[in-house]
C-alpha atoms as a PDB file:
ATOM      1  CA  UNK A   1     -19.170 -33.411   9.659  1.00  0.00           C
ATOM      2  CA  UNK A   2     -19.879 -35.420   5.939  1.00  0.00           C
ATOM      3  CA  UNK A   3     -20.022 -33.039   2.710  1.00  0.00           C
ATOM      4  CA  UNK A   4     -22.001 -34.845   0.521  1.00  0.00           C
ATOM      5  CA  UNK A   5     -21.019 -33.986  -3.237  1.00  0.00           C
ATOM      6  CA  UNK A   6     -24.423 -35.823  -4.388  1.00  0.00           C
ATOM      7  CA  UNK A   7     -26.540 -33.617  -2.537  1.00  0.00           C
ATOM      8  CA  UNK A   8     -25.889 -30.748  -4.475  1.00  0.00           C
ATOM      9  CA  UNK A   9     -25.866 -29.560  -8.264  1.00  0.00           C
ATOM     10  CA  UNK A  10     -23.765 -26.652  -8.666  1.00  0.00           C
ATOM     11  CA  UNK A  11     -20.247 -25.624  -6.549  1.00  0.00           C
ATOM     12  CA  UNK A  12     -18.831 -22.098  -6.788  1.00  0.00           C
ATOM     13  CA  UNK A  13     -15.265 -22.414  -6.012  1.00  0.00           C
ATOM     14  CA  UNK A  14     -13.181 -19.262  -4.673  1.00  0.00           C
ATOM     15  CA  UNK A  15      -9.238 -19.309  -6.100  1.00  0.00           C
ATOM     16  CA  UNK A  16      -6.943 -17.525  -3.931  1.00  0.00           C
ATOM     17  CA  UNK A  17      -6.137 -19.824  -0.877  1.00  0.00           C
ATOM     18  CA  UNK A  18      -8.722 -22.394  -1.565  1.00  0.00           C
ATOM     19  CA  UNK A  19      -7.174 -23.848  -5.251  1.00  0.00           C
ATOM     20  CA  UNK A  20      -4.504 -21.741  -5.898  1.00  0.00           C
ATOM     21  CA  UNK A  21      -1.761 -19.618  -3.693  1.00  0.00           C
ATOM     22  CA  UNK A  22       0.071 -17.212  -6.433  1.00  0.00           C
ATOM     23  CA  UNK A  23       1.135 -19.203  -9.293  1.00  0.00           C
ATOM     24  CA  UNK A  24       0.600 -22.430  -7.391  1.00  0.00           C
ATOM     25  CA  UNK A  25      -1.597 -25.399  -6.960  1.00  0.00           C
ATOM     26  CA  UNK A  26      -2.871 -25.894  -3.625  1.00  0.00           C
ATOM     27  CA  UNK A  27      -3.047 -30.030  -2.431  1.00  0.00           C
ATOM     28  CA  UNK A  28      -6.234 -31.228  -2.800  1.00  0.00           C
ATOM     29  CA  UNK A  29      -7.328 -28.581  -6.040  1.00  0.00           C
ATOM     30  CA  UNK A  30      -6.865 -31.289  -8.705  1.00  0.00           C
ATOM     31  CA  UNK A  31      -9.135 -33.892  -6.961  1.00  0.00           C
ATOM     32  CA  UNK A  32     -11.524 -31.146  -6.169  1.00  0.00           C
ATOM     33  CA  UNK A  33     -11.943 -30.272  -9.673  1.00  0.00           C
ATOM     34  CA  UNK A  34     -11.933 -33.671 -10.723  1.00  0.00           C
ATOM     35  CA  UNK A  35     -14.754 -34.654  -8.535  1.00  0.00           C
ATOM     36  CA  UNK A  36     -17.344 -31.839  -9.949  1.00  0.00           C
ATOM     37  CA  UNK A  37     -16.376 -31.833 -12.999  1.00  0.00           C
ATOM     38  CA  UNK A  38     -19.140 -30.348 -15.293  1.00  0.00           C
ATOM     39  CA  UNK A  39     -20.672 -28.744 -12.303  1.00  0.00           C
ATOM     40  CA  UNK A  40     -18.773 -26.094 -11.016  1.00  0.00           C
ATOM     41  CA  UNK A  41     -17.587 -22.230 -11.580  1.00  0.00           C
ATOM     42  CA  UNK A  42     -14.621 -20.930 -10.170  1.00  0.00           C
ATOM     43  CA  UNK A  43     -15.762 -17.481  -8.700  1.00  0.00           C
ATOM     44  CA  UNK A  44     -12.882 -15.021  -7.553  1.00  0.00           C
ATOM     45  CA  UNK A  45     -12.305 -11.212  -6.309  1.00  0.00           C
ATOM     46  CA  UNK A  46      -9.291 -11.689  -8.650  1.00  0.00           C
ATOM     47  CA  UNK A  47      -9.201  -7.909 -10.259  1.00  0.00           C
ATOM     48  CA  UNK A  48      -6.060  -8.458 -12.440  1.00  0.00           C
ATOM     49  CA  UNK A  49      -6.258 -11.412 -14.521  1.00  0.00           C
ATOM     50  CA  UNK A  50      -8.794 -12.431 -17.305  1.00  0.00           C
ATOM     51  CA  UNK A  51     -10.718 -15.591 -17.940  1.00  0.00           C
ATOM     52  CA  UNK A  52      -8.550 -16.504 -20.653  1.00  0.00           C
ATOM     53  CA  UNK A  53      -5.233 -15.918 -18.704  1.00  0.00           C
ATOM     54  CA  UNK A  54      -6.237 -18.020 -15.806  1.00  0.00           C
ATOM     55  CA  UNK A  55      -7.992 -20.655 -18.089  1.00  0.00           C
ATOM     56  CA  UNK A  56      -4.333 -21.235 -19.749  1.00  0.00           C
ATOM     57  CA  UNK A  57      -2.613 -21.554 -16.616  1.00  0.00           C
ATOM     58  CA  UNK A  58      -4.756 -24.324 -15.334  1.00  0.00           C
ATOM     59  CA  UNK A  59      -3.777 -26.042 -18.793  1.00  0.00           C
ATOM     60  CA  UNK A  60      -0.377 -25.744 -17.297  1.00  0.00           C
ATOM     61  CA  UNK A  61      -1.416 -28.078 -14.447  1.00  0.00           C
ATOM     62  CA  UNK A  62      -3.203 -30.023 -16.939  1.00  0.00           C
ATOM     63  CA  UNK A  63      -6.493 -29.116 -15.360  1.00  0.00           C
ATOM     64  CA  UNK A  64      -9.429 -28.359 -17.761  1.00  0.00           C
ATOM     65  CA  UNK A  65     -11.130 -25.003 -16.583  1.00  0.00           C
ATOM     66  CA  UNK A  66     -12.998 -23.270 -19.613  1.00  0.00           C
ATOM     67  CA  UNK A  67     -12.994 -19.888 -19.470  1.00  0.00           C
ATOM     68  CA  UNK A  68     -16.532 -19.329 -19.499  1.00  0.00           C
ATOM     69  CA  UNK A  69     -16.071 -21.187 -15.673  1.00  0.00           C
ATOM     70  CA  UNK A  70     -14.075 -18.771 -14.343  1.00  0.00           C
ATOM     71  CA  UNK A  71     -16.239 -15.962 -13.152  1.00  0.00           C
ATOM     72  CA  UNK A  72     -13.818 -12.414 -11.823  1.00  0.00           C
ATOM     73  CA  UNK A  73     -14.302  -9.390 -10.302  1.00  0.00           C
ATOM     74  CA  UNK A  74     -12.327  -7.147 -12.481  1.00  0.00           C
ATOM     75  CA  UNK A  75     -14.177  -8.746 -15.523  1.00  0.00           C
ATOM     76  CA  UNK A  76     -17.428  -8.345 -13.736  1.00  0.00           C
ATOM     77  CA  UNK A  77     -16.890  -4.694 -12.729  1.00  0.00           C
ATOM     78  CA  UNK A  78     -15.947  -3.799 -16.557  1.00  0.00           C
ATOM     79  CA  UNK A  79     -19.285  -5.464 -17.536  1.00  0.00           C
ATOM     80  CA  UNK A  80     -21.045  -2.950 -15.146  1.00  0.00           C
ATOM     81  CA  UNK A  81     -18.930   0.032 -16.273  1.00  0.00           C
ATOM     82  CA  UNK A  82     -19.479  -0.745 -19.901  1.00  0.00           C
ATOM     83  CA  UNK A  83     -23.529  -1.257 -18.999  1.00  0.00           C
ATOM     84  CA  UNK A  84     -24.065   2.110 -17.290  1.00  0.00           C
ATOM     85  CA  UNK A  85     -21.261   3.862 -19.306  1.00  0.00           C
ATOM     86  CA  UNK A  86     -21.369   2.035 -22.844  1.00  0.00           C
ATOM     87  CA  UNK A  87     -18.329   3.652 -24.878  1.00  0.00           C
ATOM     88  CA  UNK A  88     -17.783   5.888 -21.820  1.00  0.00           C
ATOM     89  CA  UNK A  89     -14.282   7.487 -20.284  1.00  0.00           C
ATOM     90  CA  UNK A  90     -12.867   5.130 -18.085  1.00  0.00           C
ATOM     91  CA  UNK A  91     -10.137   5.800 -15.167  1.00  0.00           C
ATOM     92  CA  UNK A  92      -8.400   2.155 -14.525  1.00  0.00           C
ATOM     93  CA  UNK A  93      -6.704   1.160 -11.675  1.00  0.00           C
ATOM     94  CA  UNK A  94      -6.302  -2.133 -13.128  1.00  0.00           C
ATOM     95  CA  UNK A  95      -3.598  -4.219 -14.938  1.00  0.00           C
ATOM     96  CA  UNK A  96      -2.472  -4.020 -18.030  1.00  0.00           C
ATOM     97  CA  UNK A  97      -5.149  -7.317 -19.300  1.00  0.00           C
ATOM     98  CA  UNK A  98      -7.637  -5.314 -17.950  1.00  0.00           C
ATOM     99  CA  UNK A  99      -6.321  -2.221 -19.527  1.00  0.00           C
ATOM    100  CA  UNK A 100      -6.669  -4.242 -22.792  1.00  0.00           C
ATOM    101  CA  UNK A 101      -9.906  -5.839 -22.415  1.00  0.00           C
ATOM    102  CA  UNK A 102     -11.536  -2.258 -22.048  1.00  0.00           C
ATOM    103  CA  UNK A 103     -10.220  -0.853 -24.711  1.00  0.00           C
ATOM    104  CA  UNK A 104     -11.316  -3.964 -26.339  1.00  0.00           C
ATOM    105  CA  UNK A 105     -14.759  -3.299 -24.738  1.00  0.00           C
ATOM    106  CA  UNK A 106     -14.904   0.502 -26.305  1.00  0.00           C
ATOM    107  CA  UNK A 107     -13.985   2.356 -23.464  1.00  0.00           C
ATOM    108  CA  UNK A 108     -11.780   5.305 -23.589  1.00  0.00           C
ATOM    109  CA  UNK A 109      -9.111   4.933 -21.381  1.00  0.00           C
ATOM    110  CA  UNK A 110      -8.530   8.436 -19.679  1.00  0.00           C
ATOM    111  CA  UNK A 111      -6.474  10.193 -16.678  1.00  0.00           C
ATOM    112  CA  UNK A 112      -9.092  12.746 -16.164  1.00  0.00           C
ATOM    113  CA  UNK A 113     -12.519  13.967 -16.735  1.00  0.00           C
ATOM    114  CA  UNK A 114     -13.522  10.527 -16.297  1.00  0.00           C
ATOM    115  CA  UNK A 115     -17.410   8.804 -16.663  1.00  0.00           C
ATOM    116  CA  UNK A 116     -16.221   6.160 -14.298  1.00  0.00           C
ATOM    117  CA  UNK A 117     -13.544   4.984 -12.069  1.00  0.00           C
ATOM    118  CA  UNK A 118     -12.763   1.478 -11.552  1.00  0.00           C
ATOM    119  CA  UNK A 119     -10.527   0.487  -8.276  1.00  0.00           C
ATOM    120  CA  UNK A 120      -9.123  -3.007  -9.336  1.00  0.00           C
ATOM    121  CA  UNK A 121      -5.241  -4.654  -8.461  1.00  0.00           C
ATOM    122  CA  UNK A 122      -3.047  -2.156  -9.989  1.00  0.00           C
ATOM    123  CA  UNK A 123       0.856  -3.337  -9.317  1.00  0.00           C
ATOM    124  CA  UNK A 124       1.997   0.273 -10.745  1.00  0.00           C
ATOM    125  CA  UNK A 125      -0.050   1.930  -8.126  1.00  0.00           C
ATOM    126  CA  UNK A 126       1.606   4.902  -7.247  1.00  0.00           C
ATOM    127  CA  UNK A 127       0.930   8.454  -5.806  1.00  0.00           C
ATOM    128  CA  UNK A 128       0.618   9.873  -8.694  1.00  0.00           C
ATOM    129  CA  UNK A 129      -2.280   7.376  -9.501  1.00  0.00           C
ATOM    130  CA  UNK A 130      -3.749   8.029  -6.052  1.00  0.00           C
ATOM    131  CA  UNK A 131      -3.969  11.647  -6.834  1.00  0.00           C
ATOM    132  CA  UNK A 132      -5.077  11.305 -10.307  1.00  0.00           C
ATOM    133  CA  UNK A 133      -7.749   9.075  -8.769  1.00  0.00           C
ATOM    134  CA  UNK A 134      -9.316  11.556  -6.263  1.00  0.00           C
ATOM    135  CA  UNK A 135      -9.113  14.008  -8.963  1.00  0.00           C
ATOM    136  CA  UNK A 136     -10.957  11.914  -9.879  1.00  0.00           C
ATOM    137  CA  UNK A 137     -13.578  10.827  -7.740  1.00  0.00           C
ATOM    138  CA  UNK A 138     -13.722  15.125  -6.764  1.00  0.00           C
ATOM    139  CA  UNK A 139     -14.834  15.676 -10.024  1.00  0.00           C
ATOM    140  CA  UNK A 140     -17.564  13.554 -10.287  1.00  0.00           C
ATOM    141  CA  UNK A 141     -16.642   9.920 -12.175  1.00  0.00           C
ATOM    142  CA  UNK A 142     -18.860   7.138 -10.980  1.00  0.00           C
ATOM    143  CA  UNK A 143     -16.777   4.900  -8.264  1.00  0.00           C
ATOM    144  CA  UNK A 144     -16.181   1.407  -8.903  1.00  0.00           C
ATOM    145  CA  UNK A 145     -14.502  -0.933  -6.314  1.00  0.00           C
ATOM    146  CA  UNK A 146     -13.582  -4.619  -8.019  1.00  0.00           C
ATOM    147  CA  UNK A 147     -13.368  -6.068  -4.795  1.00  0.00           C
ATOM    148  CA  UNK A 148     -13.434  -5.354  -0.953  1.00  0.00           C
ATOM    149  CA  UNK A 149     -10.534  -7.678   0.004  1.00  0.00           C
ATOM    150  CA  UNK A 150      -8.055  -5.796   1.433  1.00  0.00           C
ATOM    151  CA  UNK A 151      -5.181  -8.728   0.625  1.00  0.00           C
ATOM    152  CA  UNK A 152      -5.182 -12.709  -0.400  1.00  0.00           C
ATOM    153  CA  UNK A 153      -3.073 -14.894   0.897  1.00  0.00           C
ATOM    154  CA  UNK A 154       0.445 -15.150  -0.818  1.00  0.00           C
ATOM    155  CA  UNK A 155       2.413 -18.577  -1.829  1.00  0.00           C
ATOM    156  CA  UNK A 156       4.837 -17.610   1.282  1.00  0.00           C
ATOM    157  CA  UNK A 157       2.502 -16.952   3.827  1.00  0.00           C
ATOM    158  CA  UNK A 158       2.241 -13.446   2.841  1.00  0.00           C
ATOM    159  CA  UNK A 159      -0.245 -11.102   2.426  1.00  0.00           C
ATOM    160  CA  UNK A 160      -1.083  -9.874  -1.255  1.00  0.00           C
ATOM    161  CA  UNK A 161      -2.035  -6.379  -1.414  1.00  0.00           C
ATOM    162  CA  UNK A 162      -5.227  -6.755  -3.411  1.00  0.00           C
ATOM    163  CA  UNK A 163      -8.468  -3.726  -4.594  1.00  0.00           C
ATOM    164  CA  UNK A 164      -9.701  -3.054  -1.299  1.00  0.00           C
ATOM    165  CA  UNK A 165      -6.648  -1.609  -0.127  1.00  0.00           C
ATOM    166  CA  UNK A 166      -6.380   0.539  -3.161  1.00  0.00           C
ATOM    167  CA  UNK A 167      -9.912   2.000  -2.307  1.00  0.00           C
ATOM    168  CA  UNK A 168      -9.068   2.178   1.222  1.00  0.00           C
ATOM    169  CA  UNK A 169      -6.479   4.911  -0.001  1.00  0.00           C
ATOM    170  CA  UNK A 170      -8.669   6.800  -2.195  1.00  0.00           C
ATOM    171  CA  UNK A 171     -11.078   7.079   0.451  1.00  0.00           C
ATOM    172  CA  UNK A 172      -8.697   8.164   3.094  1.00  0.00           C
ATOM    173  CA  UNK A 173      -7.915  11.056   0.380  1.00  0.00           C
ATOM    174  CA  UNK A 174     -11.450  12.027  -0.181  1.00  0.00           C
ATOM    175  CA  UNK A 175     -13.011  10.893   2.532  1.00  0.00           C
ATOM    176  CA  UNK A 176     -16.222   8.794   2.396  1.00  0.00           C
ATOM    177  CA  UNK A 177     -18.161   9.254  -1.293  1.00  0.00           C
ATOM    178  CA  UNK A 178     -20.707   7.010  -2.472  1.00  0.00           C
ATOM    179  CA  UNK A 179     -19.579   4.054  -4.795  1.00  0.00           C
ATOM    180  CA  UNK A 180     -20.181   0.478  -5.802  1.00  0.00           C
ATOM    181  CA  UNK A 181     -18.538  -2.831  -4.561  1.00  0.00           C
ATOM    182  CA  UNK A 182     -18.694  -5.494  -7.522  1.00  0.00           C
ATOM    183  CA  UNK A 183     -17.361  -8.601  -5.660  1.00  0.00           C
ATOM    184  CA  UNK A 184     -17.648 -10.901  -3.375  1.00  0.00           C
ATOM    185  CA  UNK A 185     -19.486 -10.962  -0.766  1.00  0.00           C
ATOM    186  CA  UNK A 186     -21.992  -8.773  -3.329  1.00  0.00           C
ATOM    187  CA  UNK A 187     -25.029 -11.669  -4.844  1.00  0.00           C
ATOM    188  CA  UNK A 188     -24.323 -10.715  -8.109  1.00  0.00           C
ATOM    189  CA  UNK A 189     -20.721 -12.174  -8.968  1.00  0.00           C
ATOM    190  CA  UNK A 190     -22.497 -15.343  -7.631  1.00  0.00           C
ATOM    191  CA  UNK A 191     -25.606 -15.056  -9.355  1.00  0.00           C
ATOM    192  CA  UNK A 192     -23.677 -14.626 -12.421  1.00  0.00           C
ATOM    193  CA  UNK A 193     -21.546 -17.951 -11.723  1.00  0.00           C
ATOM    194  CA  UNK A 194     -24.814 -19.842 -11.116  1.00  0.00           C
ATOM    195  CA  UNK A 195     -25.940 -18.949 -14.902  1.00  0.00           C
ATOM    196  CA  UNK A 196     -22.337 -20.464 -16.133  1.00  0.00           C
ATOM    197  CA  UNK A 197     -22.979 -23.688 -14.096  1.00  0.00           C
ATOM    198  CA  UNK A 198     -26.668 -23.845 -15.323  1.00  0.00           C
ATOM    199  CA  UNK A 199     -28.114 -24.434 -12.361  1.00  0.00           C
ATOM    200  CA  UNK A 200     -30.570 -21.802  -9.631  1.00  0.00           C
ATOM    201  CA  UNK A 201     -28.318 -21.031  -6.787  1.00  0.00           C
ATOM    202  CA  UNK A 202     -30.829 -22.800  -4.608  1.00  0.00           C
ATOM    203  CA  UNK A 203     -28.974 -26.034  -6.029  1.00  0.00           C
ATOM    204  CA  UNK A 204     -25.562 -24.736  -5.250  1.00  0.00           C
ATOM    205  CA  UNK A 205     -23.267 -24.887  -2.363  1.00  0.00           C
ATOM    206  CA  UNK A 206     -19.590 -22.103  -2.072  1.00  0.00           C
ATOM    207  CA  UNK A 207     -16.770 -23.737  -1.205  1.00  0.00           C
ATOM    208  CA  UNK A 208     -13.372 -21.244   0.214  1.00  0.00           C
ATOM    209  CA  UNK A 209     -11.365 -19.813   2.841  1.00  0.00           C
ATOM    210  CA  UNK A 210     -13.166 -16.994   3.626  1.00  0.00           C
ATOM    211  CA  UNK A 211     -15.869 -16.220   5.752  1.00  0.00           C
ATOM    212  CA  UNK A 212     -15.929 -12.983   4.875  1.00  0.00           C
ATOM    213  CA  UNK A 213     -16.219 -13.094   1.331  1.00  0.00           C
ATOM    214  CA  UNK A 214     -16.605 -16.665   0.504  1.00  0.00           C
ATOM    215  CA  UNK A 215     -19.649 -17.545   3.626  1.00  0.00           C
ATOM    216  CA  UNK A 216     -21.438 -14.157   3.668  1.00  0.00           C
ATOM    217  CA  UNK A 217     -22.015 -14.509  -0.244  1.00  0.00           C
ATOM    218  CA  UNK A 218     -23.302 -18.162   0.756  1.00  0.00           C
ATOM    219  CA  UNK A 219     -25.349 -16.437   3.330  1.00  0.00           C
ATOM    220  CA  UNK A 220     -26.683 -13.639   0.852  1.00  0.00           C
ATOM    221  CA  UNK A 221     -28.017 -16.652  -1.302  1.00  0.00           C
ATOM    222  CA  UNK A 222     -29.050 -18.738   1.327  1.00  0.00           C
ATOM    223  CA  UNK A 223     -26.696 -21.828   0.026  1.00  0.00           C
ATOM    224  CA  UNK A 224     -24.552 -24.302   2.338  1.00  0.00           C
ATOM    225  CA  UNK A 225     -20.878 -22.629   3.016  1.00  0.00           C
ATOM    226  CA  UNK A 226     -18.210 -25.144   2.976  1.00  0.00           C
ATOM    227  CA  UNK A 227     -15.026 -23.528   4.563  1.00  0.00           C
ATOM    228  CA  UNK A 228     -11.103 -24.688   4.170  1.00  0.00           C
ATOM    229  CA  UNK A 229      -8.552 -22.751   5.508  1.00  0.00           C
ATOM    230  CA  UNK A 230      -5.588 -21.721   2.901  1.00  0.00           C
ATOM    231  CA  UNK A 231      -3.699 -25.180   1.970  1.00  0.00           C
ATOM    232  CA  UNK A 232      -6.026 -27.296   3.946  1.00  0.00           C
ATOM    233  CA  UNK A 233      -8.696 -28.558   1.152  1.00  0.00           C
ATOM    234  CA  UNK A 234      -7.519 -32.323   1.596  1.00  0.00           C
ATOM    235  CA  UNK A 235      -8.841 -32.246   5.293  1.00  0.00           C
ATOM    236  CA  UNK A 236     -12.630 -31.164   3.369  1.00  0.00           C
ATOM    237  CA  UNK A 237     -11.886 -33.969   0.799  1.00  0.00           C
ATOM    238  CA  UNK A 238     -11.691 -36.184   3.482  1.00  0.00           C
ATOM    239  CA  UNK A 239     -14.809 -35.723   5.065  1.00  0.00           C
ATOM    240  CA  UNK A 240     -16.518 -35.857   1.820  1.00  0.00           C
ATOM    241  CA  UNK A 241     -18.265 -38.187   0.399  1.00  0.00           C
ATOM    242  CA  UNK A 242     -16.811 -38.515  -3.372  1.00  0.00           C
ATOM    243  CA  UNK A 243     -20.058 -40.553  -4.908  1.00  0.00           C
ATOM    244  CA  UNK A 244     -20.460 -38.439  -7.922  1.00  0.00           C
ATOM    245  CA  UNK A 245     -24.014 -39.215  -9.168  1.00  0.00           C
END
């Protein structure tokens, strides 16, 4: 099977185990990059970094990535919180960037009596968190999940603990209560990384790892999926043709 770069205008590009395994660069990411360059977005479930932290560590691999490319699910579900509760009091399971960015966003950062909860990658997690959480959720706070993913791959193989599994432990606790999934597979993170790239989704084609996440968005916009499994983009480089028009 060919992948013809020419034939489309836009690529959303997942992160974890397609371009990038932890802190490293997977083979085959640079000339990736370098072959739609100008015409991609990098579009993530990541729920603990920001734009601007992952923008700077792709200037580490000398790799221009503005962050205005780089569209998140942590970021995204803040956006969301901060539209339905503008100034509101915000429960974070979340790291400390995203700590910072809603506070720098207005919110007031709270343990109870909450507005909203969002579930994002929290490394502190802890039971007391988990309790403070359903507390929580019991009491009324508006549910927001960053992500689904219950782990991403790991630079050793490993799985990553990642939002979904957070949630899945809230939920256990309270059993099921209505709330909102931000991510991917969700349209909107998509949608939203179609506007960066300037071009309708109809245009655009995901490339990643997972089917899941990665080929049921493609399927939710009715776009071309392009899978590689973690580590293996130079295989899907090679069956591509590179013309770049």
């Amino acid at each position: 099977m060919s992948f013809n770069f020419a034939d489309h205008a836009g690529f959303l590009i997942d992160l974890d185990g397609t371009l990038t395994a932890g802190h490293e660069l997977l083979p085959g990411a640079r000339s990736l990059l370098t072959a739609v360059e100008g015409r991609f977005a990098i579009v993530s479930n990541d729920s603990e970094h920001t734009p601007d932290q992952l923008a700077r560590r792709f200037r580490e691999w000398r790799l221009a990535v503005p962050p205005e490319r780089i569209v998140l699910a942590g970021v995204a579900a803040l956006e969301a919180a901060a539209q339905a509760h503008p100034g509101g009091r915000l429960m974070l399971l979340g790291s400390p960037a995203l700590r910072r960015m809603a506070r720098n966003m207005g919110f007031e950062l709270v343990e109870k009596d909450a507005d909203v909860l969002i579930v994002a990658r929290d490394r502190q997690f802890t039971y007391g968190r988990l309790a403070a959480a359903a507390r929580a959720v019991r009491d009324g706070a508006e549910v927001l999940v960053a992500c689904p993913d219950l782990s991403h791959p790991g630079p050793d193989g490993y799985p990553v603990p990642e939002a979904g599994a957070l949630a899945a432990a809230l939920f256990a606790v309270t059993g099921p209560v209505p709330h909102r999934v931000i991510g991917k597979p969700q349209p909107a993170l998509f949608e939203h990384a179609c506007r960066r790239v300037g071009v309708p989704a109809r245009y655009c084609v995901v490339i990643g790892d997972n089917p899941v996440t990665d080929g049921a968005g493609a399927a939710g916009l009715g776009v071309p999926f392009w899978q590689v499994k973690p580590g293996r983009l130079p295989e899907l480089l090679r069956e591509t043709v590179m013309d770049v028009v």
